[in-house]
C-alpha atoms as a PDB file:
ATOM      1  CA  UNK A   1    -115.144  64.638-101.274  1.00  0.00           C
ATOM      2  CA  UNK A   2    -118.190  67.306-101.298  1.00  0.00           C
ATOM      3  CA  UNK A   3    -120.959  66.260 -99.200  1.00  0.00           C
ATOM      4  CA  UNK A   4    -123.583  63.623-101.000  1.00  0.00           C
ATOM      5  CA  UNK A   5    -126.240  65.276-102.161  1.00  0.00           C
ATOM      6  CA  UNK A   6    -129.822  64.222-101.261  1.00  0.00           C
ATOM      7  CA  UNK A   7    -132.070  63.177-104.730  1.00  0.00           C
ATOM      8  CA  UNK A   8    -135.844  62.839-103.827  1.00  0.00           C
ATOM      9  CA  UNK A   9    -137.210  60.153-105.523  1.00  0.00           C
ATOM     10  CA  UNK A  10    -140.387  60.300-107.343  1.00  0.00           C
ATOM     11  CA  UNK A  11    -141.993  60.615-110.835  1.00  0.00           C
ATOM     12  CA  UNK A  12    -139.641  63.307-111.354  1.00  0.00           C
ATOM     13  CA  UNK A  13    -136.780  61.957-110.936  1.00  0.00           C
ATOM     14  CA  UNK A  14    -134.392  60.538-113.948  1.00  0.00           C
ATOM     15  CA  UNK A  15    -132.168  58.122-113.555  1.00  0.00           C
ATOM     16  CA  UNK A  16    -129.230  56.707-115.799  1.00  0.00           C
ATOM     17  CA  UNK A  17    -128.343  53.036-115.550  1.00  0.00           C
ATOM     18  CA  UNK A  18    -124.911  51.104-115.724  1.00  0.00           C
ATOM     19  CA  UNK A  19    -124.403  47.527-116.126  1.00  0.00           C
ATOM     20  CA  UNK A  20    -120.177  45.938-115.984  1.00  0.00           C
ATOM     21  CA  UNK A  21    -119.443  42.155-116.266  1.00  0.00           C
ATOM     22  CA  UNK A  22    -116.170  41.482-116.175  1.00  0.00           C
ATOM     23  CA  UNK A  23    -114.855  37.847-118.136  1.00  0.00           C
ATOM     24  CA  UNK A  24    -114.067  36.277-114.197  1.00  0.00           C
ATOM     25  CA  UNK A  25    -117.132  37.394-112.320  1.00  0.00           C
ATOM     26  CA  UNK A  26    -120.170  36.560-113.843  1.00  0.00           C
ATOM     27  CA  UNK A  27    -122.532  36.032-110.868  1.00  0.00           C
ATOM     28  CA  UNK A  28    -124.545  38.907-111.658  1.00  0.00           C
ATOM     29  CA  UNK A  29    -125.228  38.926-115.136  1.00  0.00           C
ATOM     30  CA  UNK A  30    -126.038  41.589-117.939  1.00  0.00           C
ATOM     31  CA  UNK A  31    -129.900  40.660-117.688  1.00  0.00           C
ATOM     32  CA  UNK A  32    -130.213  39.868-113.865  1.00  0.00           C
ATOM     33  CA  UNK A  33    -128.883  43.807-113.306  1.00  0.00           C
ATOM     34  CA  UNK A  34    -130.917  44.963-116.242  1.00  0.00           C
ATOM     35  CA  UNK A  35    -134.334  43.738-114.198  1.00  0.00           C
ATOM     36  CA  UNK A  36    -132.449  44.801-110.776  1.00  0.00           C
ATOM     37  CA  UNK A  37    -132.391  48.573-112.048  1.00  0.00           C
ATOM     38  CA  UNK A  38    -136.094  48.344-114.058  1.00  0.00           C
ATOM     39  CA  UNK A  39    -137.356  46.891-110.511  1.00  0.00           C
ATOM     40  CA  UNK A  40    -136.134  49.600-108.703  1.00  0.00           C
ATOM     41  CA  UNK A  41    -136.955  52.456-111.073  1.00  0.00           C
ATOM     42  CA  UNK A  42    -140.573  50.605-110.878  1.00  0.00           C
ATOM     43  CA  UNK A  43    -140.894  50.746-106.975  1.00  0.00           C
ATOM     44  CA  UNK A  44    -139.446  54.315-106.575  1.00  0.00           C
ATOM     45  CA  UNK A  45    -141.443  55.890-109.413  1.00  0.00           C
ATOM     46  CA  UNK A  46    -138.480  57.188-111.282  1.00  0.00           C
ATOM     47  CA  UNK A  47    -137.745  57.056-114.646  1.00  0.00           C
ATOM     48  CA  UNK A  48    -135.055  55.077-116.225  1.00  0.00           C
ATOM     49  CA  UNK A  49    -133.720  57.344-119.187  1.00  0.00           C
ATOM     50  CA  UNK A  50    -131.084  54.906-120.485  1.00  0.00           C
ATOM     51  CA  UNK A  51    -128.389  52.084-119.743  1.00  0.00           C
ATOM     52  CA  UNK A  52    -125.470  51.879-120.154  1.00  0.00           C
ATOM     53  CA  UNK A  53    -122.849  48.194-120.579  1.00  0.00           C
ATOM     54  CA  UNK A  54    -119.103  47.886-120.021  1.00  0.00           C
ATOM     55  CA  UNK A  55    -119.256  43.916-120.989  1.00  0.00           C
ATOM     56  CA  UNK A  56    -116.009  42.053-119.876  1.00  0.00           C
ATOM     57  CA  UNK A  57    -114.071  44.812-117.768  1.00  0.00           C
ATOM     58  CA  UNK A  58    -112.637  44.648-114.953  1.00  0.00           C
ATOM     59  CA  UNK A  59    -113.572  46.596-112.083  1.00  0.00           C
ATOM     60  CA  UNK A  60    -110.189  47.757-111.454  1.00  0.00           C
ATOM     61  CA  UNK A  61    -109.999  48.846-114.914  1.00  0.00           C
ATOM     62  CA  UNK A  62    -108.966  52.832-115.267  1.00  0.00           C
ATOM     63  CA  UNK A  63    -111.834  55.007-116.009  1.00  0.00           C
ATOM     64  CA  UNK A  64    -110.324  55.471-120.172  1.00  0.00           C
ATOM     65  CA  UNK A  65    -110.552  51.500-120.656  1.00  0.00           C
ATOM     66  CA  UNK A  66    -114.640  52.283-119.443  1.00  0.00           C
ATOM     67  CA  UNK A  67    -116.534  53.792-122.016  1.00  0.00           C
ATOM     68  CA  UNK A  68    -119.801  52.219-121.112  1.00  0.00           C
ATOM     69  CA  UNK A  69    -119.653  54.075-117.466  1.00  0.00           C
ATOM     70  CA  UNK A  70    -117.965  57.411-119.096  1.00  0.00           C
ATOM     71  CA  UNK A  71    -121.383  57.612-121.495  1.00  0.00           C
ATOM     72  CA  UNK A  72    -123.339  56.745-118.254  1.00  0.00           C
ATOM     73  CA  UNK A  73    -121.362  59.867-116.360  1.00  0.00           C
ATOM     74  CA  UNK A  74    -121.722  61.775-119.713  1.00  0.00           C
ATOM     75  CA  UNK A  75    -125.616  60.919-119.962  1.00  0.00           C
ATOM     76  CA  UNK A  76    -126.237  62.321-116.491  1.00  0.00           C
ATOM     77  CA  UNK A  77    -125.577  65.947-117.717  1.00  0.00           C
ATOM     78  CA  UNK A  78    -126.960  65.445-120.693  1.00  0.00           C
ATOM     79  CA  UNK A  79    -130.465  64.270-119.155  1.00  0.00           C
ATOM     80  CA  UNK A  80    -130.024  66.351-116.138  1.00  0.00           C
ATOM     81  CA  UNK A  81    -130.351  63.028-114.383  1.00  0.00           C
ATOM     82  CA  UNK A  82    -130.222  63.080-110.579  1.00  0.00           C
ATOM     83  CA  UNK A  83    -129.017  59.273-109.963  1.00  0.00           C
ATOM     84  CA  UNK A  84    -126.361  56.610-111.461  1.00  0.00           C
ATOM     85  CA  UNK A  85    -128.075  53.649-110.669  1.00  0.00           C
ATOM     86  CA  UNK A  86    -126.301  49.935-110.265  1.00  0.00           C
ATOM     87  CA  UNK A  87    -127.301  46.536-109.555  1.00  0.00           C
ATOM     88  CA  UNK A  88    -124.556  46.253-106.497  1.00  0.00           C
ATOM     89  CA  UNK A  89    -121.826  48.522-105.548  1.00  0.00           C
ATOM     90  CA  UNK A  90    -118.928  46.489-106.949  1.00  0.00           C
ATOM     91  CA  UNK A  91    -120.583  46.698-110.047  1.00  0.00           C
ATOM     92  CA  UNK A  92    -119.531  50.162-110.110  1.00  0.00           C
ATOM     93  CA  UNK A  93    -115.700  49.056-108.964  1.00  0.00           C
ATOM     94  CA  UNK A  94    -113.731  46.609-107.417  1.00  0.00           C
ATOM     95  CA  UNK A  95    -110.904  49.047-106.564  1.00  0.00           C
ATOM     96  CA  UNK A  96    -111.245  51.893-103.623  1.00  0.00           C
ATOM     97  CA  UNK A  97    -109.554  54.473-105.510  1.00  0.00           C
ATOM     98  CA  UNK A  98    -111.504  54.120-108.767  1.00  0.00           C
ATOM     99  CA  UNK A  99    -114.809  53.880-106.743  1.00  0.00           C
ATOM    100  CA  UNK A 100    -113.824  57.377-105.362  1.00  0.00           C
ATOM    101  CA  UNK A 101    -112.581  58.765-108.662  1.00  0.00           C
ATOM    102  CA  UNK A 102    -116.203  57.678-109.852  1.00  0.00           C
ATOM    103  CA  UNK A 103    -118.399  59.049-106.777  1.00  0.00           C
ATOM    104  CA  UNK A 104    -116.579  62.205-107.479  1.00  0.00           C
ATOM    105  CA  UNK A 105    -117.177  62.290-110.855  1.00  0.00           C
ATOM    106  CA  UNK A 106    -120.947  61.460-110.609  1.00  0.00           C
ATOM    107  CA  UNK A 107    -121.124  64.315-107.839  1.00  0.00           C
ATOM    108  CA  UNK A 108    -119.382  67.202-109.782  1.00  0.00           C
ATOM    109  CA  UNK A 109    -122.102  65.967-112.329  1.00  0.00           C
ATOM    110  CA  UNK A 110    -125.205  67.455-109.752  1.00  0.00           C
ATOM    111  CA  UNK A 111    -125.782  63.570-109.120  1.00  0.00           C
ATOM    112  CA  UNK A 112    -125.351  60.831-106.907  1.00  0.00           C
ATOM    113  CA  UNK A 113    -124.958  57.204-107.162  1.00  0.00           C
ATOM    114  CA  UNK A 114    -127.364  54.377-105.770  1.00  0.00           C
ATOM    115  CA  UNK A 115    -127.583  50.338-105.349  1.00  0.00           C
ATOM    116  CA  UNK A 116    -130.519  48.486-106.410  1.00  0.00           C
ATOM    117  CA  UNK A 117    -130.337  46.559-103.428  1.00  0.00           C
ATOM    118  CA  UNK A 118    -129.957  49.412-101.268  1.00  0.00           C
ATOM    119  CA  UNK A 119    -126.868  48.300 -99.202  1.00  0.00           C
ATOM    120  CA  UNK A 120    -124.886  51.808 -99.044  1.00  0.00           C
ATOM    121  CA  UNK A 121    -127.733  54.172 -99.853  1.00  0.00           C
ATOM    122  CA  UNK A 122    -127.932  57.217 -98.012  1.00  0.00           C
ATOM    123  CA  UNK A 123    -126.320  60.540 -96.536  1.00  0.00           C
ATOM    124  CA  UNK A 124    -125.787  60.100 -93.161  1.00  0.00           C
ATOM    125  CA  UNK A 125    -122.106  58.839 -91.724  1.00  0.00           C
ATOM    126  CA  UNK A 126    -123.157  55.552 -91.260  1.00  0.00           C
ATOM    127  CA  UNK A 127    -124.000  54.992 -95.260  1.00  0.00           C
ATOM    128  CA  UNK A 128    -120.786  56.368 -96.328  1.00  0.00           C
ATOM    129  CA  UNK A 129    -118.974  54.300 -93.783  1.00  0.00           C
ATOM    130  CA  UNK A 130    -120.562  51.145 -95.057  1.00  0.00           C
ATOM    131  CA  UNK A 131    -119.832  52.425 -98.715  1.00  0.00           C
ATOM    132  CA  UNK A 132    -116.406  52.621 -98.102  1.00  0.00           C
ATOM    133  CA  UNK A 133    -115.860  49.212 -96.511  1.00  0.00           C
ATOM    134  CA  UNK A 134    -118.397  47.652 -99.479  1.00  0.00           C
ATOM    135  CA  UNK A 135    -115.380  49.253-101.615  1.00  0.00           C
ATOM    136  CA  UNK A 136    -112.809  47.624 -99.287  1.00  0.00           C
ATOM    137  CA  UNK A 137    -114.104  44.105 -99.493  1.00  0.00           C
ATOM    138  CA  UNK A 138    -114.988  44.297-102.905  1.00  0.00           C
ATOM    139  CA  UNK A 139    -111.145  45.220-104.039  1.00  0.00           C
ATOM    140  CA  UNK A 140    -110.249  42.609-101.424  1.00  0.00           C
ATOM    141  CA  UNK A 141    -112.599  39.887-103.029  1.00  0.00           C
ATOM    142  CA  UNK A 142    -110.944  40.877-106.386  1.00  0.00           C
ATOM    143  CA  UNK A 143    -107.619  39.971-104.966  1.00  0.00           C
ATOM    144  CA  UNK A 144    -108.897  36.914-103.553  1.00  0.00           C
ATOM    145  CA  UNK A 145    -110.272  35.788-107.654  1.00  0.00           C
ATOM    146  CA  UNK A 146    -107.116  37.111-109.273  1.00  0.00           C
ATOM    147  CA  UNK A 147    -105.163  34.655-107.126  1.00  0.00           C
ATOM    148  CA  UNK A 148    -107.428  31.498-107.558  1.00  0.00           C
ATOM    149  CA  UNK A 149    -107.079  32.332-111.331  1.00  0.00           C
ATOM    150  CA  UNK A 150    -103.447  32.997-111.306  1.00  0.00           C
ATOM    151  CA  UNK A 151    -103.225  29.508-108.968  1.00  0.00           C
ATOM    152  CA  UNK A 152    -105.525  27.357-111.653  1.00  0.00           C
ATOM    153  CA  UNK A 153    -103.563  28.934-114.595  1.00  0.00           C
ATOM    154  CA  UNK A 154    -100.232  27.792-113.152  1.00  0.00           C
ATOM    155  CA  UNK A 155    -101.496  24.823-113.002  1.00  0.00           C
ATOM    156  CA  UNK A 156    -102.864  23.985-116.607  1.00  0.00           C
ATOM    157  CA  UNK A 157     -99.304  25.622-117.803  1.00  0.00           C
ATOM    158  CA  UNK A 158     -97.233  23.009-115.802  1.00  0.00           C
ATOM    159  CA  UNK A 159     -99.568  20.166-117.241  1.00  0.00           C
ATOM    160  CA  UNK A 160     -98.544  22.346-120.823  1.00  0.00           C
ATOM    161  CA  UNK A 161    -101.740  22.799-121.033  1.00  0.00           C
ATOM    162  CA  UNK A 162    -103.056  25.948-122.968  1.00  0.00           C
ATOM    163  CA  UNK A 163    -104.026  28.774-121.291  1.00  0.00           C
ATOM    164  CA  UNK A 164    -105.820  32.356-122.126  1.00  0.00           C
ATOM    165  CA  UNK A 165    -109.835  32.621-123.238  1.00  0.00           C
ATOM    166  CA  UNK A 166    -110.292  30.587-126.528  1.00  0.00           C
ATOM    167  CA  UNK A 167    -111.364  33.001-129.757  1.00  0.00           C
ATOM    168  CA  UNK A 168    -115.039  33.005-130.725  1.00  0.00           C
ATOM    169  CA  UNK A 169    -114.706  31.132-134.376  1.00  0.00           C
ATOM    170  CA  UNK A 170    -112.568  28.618-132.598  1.00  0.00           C
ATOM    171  CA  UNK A 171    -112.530  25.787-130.006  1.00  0.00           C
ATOM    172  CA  UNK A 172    -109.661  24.133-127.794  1.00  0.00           C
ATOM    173  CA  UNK A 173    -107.983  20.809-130.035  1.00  0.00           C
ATOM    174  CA  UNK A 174    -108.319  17.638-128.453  1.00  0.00           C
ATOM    175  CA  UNK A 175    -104.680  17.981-126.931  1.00  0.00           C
ATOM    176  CA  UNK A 176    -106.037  20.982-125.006  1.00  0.00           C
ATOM    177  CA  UNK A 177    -102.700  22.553-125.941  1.00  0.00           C
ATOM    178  CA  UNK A 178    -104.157  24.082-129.511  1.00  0.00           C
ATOM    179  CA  UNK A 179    -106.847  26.107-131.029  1.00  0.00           C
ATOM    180  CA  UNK A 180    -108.633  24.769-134.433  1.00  0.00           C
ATOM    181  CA  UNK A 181    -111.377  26.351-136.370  1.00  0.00           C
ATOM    182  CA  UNK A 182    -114.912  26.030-135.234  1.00  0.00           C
ATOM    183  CA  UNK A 183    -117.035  25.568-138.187  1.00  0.00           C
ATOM    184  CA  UNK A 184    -120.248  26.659-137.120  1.00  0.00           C
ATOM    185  CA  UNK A 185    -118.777  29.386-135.168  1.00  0.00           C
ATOM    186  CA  UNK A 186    -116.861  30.919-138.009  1.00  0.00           C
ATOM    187  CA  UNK A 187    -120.244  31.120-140.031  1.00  0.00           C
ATOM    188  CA  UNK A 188    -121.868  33.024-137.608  1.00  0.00           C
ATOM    189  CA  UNK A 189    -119.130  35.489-138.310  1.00  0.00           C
ATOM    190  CA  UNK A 190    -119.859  34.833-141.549  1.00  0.00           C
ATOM    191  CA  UNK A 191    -123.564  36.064-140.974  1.00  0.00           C
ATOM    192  CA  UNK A 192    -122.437  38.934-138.971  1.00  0.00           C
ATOM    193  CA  UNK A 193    -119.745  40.369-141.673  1.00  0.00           C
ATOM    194  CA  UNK A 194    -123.014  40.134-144.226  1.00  0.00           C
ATOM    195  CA  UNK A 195    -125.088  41.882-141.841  1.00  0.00           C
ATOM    196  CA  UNK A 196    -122.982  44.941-140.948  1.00  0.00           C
ATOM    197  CA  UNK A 197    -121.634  45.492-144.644  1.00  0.00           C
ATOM    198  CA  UNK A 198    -125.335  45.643-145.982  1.00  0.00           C
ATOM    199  CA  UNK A 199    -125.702  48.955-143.238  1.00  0.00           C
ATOM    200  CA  UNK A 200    -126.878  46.936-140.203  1.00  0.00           C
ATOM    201  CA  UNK A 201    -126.337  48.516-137.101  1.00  0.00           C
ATOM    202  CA  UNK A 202    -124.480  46.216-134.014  1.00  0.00           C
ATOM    203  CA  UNK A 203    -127.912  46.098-131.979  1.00  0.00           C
ATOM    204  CA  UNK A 204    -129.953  45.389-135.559  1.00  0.00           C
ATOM    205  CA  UNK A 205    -127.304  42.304-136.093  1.00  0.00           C
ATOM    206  CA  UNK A 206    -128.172  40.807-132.958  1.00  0.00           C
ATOM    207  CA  UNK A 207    -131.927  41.341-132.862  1.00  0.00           C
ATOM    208  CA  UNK A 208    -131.675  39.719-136.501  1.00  0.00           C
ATOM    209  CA  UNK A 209    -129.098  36.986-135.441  1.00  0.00           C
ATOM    210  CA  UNK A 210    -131.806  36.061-132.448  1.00  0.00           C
ATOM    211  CA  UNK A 211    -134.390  35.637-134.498  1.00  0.00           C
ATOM    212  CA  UNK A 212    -132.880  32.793-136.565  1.00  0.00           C
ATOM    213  CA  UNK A 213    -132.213  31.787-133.368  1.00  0.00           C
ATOM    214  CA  UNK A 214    -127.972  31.862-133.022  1.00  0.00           C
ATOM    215  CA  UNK A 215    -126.965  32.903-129.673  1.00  0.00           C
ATOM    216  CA  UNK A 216    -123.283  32.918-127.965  1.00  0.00           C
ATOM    217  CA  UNK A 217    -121.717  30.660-126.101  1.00  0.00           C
ATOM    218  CA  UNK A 218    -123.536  31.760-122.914  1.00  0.00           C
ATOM    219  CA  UNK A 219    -127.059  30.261-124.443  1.00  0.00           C
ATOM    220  CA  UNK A 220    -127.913  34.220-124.512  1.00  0.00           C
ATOM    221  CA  UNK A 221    -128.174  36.381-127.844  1.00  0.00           C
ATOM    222  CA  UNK A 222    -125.135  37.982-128.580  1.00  0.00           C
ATOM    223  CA  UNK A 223    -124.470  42.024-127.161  1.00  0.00           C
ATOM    224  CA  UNK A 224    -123.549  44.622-129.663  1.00  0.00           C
ATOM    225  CA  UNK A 225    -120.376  44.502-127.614  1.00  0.00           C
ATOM    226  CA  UNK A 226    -119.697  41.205-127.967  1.00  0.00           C
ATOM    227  CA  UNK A 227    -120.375  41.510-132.490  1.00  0.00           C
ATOM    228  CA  UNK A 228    -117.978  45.064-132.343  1.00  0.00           C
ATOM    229  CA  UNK A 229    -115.280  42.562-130.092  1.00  0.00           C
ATOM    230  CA  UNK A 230    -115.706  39.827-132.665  1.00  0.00           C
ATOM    231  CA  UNK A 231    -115.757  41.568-136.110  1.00  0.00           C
ATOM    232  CA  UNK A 232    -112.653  44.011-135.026  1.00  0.00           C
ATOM    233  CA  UNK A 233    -110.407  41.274-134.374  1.00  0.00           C
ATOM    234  CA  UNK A 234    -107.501  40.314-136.588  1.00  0.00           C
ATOM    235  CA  UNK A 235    -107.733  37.042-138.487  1.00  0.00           C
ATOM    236  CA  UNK A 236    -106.009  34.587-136.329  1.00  0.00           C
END
């Protein structure tokens, strides 16, 4: 890997954001590494050009199945931005070789990548030392998740109980083996099919679908991600 290059942080200095939640890690959420990057940005006088999301991906998940952190890469050239800013370093990957395929990436784009919280930031052998065993234990942590998961799902299947995330517009039957229609889900849809056929845009349906006040599952209004995920799939 070419040697990290130094970015002097000041007014000057653009940065691009990136933001991944994956469906069995939400510790760090979408708007808790939103206010992480705006914080930074604040306190080291740079500016924050744009964000972007890869909402319910895995951080082993091949750079093609990313488009969220391919735009971010992308946006760096475009803006001539000297940093790809995240929250934490396993936000960026939870696997050692994609982490590198990424660092190298960001670098043959004139930039460098950064942590909100600092742990791995620097140029010096000791902060790409640390940056490679953050990678390390974050692929290892992975490993340890996939197996609880794998463990719990075993588990419901030998009580034959259903496994696998439950559609939005539907809601686990009272023999927790079957799905049945969610009424008041299914309208939202409803509301959202309405919305993007009169020439809404994703972002416009949930700024409109907030105000009225419906919100997902989570309590939080619903991503643009989250409307393209639900109106794209196939009637079940």
């Amino acid at each position: 890997m070419s040697p990290r290059r130094k970015v002097a942080l000041g007014a000057s200095t653009l940065v691009i954001g990136y933001i991944r939640v994956s469906t069995d890690d939400q510790h760090l959420g979408p708007e808790a590494q939103r206010a992480a990057l705006e914080r930074w940005c604040d306190t080291n006088r740079a500016q924050l050009v744009e964000i972007h999301e890869d909402l319910g991906i895995s951080g082993a998940a091949s750079l093609d199945k990313r488009p969220g952190l391919l735009a971010a890469i992308d946006a760096l050239t475009e803006h001539g931005a000297g940093v790809l800013l995240v929250a934490k370093r396993d936000r960026m990957a939870r696997d050692t070789m994609t982490a590198a395929m990424i660092e190298r990436l960001v670098e043959r784009n004139g930039a460098q990548i950064l942590s909100s919280d600092g742990a791995g930031n620097g140029d010096g052998p000791e902060a790409t030392l640390m940056r490679q065993m953050m990678d390390a234990f974050a692929q290892y942590e992975r490993a340890i998740i996939r197996g609880r998961t794998k463990a719990a799902l075993a588990a419901k299947k030998a009580r034959g109980e259903r496994t696998g995330n439950v559609p939005y517009g539907f809601q686990l039957a009272a023999d927790k083996k079957h799905i049945e229609p969610n009424v008041d889900e299914l309208a939202v849809i409803d509301q959202m099919r309405i919305l993007r056929e009169s020439g809404n845009s994703l972002r416009q349906i949930s700024a409109l679908l907030a105000e009225v006040g419906e919100v997902a599952r989570n309590g939080k209004p619903f991503t643009a991600q989250q409307i393209s995920l639900i109106l794209d799939r196939k009637p079940a």
